[in-house]
PDB file of N, CA and C in Angstrom:
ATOM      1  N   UNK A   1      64.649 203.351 200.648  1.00  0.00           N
ATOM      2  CA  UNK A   1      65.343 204.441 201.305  1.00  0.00           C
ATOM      3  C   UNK A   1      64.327 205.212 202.137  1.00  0.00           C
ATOM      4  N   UNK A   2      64.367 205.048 203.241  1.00  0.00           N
ATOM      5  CA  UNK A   2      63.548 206.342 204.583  1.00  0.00           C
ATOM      6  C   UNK A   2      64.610 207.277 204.795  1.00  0.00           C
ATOM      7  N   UNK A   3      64.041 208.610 204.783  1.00  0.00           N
ATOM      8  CA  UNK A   3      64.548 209.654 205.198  1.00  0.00           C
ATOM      9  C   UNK A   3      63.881 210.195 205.825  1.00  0.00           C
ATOM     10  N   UNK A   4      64.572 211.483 206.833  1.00  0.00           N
ATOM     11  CA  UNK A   4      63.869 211.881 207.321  1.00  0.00           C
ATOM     12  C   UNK A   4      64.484 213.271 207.274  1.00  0.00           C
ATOM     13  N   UNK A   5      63.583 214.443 206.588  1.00  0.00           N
ATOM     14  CA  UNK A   5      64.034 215.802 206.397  1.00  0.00           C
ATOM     15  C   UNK A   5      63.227 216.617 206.980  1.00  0.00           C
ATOM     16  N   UNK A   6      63.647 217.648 207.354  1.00  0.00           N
ATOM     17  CA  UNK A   6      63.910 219.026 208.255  1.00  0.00           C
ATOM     18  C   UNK A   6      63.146 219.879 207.576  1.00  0.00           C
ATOM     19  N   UNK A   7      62.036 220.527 207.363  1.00  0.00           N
ATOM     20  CA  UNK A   7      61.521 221.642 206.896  1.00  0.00           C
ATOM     21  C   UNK A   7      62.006 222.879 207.865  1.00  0.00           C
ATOM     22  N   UNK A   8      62.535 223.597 207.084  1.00  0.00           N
ATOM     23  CA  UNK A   8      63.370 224.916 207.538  1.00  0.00           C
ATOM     24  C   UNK A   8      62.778 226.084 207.019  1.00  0.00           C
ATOM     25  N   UNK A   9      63.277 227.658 207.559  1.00  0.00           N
ATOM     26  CA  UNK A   9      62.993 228.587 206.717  1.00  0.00           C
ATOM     27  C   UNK A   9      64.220 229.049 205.787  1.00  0.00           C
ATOM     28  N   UNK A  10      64.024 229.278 204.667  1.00  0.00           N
ATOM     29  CA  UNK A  10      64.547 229.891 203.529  1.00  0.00           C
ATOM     30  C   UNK A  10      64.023 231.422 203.075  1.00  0.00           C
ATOM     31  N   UNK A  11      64.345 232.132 203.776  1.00  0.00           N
ATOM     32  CA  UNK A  11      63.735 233.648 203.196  1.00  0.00           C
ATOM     33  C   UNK A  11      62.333 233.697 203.877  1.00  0.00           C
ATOM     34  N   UNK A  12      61.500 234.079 203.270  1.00  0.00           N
ATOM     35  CA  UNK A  12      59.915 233.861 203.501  1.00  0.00           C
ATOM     36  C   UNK A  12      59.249 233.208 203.265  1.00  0.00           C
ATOM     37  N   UNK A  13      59.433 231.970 203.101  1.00  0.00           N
ATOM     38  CA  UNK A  13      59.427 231.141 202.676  1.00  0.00           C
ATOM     39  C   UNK A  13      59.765 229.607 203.568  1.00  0.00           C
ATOM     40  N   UNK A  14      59.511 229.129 203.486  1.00  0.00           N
ATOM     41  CA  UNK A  14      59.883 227.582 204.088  1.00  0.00           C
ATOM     42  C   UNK A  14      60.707 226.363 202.981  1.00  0.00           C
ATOM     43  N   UNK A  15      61.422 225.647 203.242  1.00  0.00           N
ATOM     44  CA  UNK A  15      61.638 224.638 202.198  1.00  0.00           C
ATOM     45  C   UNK A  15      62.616 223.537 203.389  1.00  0.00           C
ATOM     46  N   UNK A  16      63.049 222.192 202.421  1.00  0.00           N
ATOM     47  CA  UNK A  16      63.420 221.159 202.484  1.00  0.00           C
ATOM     48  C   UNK A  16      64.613 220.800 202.584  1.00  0.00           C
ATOM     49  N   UNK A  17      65.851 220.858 203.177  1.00  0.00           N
ATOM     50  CA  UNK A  17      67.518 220.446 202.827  1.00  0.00           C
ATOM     51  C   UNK A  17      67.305 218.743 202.206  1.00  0.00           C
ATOM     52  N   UNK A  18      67.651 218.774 200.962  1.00  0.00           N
ATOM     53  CA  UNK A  18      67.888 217.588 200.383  1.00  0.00           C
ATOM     54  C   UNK A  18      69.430 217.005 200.916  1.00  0.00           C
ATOM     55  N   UNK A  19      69.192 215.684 201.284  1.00  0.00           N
ATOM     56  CA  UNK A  19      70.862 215.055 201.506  1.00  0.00           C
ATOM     57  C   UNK A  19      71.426 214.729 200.475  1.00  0.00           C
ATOM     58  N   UNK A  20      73.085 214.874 199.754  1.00  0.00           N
ATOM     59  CA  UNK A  20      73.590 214.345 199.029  1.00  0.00           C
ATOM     60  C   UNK A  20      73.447 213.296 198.471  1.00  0.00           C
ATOM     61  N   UNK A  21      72.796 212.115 199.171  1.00  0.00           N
ATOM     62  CA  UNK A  21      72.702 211.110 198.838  1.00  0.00           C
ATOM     63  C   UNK A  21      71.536 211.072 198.029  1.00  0.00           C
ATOM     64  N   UNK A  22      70.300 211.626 198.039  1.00  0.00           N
ATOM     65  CA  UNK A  22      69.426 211.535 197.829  1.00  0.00           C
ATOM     66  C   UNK A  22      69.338 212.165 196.861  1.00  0.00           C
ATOM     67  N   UNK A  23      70.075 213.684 196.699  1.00  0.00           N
ATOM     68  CA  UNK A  23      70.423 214.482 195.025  1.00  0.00           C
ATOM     69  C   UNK A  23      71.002 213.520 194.035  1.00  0.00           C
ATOM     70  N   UNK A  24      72.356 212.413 194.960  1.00  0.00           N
ATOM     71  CA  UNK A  24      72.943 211.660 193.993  1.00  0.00           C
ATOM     72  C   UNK A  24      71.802 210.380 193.492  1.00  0.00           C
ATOM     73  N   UNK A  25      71.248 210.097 193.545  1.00  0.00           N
ATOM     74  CA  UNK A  25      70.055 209.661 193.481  1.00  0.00           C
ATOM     75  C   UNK A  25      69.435 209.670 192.281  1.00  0.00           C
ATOM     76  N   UNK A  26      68.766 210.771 192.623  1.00  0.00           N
ATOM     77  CA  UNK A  26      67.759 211.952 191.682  1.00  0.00           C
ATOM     78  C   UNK A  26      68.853 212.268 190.256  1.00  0.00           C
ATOM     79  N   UNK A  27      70.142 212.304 190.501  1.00  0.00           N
ATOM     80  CA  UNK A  27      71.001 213.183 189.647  1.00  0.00           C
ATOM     81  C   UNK A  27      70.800 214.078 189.230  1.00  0.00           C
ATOM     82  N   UNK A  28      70.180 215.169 190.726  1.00  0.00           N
ATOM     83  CA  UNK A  28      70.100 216.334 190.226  1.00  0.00           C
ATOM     84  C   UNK A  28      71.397 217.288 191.355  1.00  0.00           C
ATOM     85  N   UNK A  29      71.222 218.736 191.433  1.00  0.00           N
ATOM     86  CA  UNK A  29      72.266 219.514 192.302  1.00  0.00           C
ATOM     87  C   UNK A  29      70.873 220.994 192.338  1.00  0.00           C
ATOM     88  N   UNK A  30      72.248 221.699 192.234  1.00  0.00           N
ATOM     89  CA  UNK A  30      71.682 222.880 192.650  1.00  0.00           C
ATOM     90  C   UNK A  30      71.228 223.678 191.174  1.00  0.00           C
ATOM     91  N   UNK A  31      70.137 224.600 191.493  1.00  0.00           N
ATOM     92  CA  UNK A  31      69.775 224.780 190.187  1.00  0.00           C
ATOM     93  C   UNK A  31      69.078 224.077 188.999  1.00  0.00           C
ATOM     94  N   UNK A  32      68.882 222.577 189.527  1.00  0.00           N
ATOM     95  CA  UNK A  32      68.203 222.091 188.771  1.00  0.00           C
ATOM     96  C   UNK A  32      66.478 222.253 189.173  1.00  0.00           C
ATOM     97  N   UNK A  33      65.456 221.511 188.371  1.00  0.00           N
ATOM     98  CA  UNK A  33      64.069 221.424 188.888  1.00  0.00           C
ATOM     99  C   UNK A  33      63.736 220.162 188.850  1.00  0.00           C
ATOM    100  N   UNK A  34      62.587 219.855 190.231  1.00  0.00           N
ATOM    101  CA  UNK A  34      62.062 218.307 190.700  1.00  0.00           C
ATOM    102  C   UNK A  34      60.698 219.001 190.309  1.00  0.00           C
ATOM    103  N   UNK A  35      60.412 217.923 189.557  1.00  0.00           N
ATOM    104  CA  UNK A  35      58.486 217.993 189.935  1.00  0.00           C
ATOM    105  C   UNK A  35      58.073 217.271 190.696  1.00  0.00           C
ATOM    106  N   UNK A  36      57.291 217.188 191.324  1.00  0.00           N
ATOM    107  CA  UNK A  36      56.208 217.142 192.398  1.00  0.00           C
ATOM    108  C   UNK A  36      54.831 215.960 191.941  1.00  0.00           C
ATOM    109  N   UNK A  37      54.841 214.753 192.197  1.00  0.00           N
ATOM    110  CA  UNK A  37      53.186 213.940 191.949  1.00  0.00           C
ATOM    111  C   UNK A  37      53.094 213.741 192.798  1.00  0.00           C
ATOM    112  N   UNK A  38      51.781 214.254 193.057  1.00  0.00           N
ATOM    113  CA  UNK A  38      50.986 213.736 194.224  1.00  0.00           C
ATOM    114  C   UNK A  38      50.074 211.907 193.724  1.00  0.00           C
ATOM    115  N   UNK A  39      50.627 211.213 194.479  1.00  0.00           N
ATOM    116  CA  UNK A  39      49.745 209.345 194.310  1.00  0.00           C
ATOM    117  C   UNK A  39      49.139 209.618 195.710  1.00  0.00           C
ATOM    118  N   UNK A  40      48.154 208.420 195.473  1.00  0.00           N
ATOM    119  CA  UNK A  40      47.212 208.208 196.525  1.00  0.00           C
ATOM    120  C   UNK A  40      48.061 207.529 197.712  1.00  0.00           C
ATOM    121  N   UNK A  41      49.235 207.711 198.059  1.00  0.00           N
ATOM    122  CA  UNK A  41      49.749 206.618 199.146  1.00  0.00           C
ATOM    123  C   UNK A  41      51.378 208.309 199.695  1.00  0.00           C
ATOM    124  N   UNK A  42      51.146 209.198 198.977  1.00  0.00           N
ATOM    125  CA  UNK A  42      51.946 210.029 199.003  1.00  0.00           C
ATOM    126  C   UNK A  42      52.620 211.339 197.972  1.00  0.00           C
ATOM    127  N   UNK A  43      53.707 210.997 198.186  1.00  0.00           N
ATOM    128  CA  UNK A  43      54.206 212.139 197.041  1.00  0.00           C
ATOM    129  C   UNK A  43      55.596 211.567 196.007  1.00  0.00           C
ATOM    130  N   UNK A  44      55.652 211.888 194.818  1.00  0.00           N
ATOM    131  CA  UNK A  44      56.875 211.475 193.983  1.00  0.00           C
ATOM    132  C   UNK A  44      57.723 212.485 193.425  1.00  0.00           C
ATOM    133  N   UNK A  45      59.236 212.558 193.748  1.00  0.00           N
ATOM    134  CA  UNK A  45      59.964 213.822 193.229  1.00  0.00           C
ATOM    135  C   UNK A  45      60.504 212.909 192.220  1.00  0.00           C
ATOM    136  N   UNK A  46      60.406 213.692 190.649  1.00  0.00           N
ATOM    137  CA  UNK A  46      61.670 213.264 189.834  1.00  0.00           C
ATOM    138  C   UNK A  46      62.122 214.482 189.484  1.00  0.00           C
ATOM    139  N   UNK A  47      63.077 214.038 188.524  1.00  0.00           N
ATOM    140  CA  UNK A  47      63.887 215.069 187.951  1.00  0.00           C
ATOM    141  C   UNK A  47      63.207 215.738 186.576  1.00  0.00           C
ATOM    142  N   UNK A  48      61.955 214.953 186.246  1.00  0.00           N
ATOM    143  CA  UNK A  48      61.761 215.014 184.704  1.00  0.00           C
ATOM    144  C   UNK A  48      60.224 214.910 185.125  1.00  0.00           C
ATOM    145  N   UNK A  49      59.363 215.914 184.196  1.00  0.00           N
ATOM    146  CA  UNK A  49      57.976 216.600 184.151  1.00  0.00           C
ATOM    147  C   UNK A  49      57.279 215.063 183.622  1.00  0.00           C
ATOM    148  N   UNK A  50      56.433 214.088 184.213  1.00  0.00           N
ATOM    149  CA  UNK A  50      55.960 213.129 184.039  1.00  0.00           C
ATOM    150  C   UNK A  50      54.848 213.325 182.711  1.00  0.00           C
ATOM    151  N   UNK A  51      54.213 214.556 182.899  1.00  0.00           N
ATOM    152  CA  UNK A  51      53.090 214.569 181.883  1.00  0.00           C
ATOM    153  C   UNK A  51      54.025 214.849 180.597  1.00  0.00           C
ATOM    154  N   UNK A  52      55.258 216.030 180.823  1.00  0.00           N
ATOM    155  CA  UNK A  52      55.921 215.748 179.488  1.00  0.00           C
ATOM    156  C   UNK A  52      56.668 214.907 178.814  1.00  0.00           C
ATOM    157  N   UNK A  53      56.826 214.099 179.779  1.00  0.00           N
ATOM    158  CA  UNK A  53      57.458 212.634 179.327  1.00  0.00           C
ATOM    159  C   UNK A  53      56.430 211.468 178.606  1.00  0.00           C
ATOM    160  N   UNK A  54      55.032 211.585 179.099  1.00  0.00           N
ATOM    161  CA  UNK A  54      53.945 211.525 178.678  1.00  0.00           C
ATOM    162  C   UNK A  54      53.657 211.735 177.137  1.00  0.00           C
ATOM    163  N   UNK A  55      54.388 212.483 176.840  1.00  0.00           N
ATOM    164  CA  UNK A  55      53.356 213.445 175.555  1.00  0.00           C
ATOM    165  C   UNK A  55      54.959 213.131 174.260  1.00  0.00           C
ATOM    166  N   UNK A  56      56.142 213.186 174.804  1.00  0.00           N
ATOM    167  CA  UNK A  56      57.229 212.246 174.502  1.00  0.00           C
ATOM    168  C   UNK A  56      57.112 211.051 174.059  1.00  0.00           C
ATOM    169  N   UNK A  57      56.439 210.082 174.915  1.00  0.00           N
ATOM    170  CA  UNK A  57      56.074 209.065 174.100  1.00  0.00           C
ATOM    171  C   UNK A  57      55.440 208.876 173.572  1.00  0.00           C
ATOM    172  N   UNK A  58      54.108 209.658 173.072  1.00  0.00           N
ATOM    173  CA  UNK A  58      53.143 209.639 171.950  1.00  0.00           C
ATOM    174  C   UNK A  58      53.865 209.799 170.695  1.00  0.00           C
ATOM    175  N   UNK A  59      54.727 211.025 170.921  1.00  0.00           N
ATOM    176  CA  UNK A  59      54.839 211.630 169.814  1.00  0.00           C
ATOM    177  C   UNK A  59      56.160 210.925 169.190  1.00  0.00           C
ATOM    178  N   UNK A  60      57.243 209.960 170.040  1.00  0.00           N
ATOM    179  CA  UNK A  60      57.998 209.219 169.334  1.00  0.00           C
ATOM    180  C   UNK A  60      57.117 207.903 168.787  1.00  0.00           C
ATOM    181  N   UNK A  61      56.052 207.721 169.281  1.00  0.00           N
ATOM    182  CA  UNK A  61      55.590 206.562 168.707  1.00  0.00           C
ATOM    183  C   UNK A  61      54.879 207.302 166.844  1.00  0.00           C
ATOM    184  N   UNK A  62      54.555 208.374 166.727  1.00  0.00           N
ATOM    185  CA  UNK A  62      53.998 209.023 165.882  1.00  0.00           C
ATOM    186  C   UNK A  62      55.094 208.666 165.084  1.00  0.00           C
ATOM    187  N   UNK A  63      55.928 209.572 165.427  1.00  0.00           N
ATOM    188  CA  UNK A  63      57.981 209.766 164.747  1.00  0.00           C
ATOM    189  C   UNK A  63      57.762 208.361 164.138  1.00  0.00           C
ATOM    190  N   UNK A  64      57.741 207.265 164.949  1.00  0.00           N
ATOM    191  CA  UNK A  64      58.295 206.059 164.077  1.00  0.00           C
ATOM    192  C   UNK A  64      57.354 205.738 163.281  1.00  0.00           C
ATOM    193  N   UNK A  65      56.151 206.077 163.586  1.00  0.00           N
ATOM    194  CA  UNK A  65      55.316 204.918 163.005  1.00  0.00           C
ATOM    195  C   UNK A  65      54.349 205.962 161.259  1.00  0.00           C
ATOM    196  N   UNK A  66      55.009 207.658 161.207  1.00  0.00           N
ATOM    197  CA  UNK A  66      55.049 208.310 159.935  1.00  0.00           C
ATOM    198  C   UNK A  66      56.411 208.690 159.632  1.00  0.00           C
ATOM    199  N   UNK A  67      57.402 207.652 159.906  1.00  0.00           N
ATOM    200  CA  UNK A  67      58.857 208.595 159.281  1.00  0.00           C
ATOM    201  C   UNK A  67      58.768 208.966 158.005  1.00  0.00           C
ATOM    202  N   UNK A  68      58.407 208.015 157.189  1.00  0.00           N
ATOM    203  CA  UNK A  68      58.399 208.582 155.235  1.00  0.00           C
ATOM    204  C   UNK A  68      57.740 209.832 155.533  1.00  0.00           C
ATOM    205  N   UNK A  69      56.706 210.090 156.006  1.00  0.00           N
ATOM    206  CA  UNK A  69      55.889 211.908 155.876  1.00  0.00           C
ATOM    207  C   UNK A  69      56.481 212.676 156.378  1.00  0.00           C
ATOM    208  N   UNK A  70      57.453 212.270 157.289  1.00  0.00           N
ATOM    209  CA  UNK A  70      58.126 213.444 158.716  1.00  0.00           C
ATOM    210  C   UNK A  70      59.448 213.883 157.489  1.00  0.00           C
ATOM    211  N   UNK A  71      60.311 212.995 156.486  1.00  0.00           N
ATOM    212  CA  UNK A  71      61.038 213.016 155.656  1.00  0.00           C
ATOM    213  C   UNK A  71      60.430 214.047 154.340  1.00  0.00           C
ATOM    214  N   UNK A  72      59.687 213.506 154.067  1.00  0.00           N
ATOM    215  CA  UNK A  72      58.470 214.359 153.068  1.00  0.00           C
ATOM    216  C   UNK A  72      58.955 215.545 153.374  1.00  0.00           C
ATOM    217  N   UNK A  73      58.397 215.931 154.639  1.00  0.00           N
ATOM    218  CA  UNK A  73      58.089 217.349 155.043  1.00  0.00           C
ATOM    219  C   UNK A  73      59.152 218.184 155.142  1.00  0.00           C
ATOM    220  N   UNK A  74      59.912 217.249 155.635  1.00  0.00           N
ATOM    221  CA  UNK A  74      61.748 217.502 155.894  1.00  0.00           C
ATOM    222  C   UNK A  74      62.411 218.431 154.651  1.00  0.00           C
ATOM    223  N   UNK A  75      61.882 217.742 152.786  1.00  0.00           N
ATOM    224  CA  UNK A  75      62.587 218.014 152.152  1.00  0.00           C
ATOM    225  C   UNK A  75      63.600 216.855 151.815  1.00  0.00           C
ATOM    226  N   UNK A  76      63.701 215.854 152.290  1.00  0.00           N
ATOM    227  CA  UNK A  76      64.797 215.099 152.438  1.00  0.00           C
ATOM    228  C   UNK A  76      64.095 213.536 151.430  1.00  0.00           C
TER     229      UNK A  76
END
């Protein structure tokens, strides 16, 4: 997908008109938040914080791999 978007002013401010297509996409709207990676070839918008998605999968790999202690702790 090439696009090509319009940097506009918004208040004092400057910003981006996202196309529908491209929100439907993302599956995001209004009110939601994109983060921002900068790669060596450009830039990446998702919908979801990469480093905390990051730290998500450590910690489900933890989850599975101490469930009896996570239960322990639980009480259960």
């Amino acid at each position: 997908m090439n696009l090509k978007l319009k940097i506009t002013t918004v208040g004092n401010s400057v910003g981006v008109v996202l196309p529908r297509e491209l929100l439907a996409r993302l599956r995001v709207g209004k009110g939601d938040t994109l983060y921002v990676t900068e790669l060596p070839d450009g830039i990446k918008l998702a919908p979801f914080d990469p480093q905390f998605a990051a730290k998500m999968e450590v910690a489900e790999k933890v989850m599975r791999r101490r469930r009896d202690l996570l239960r322990e702790l639980a009480g259960n």
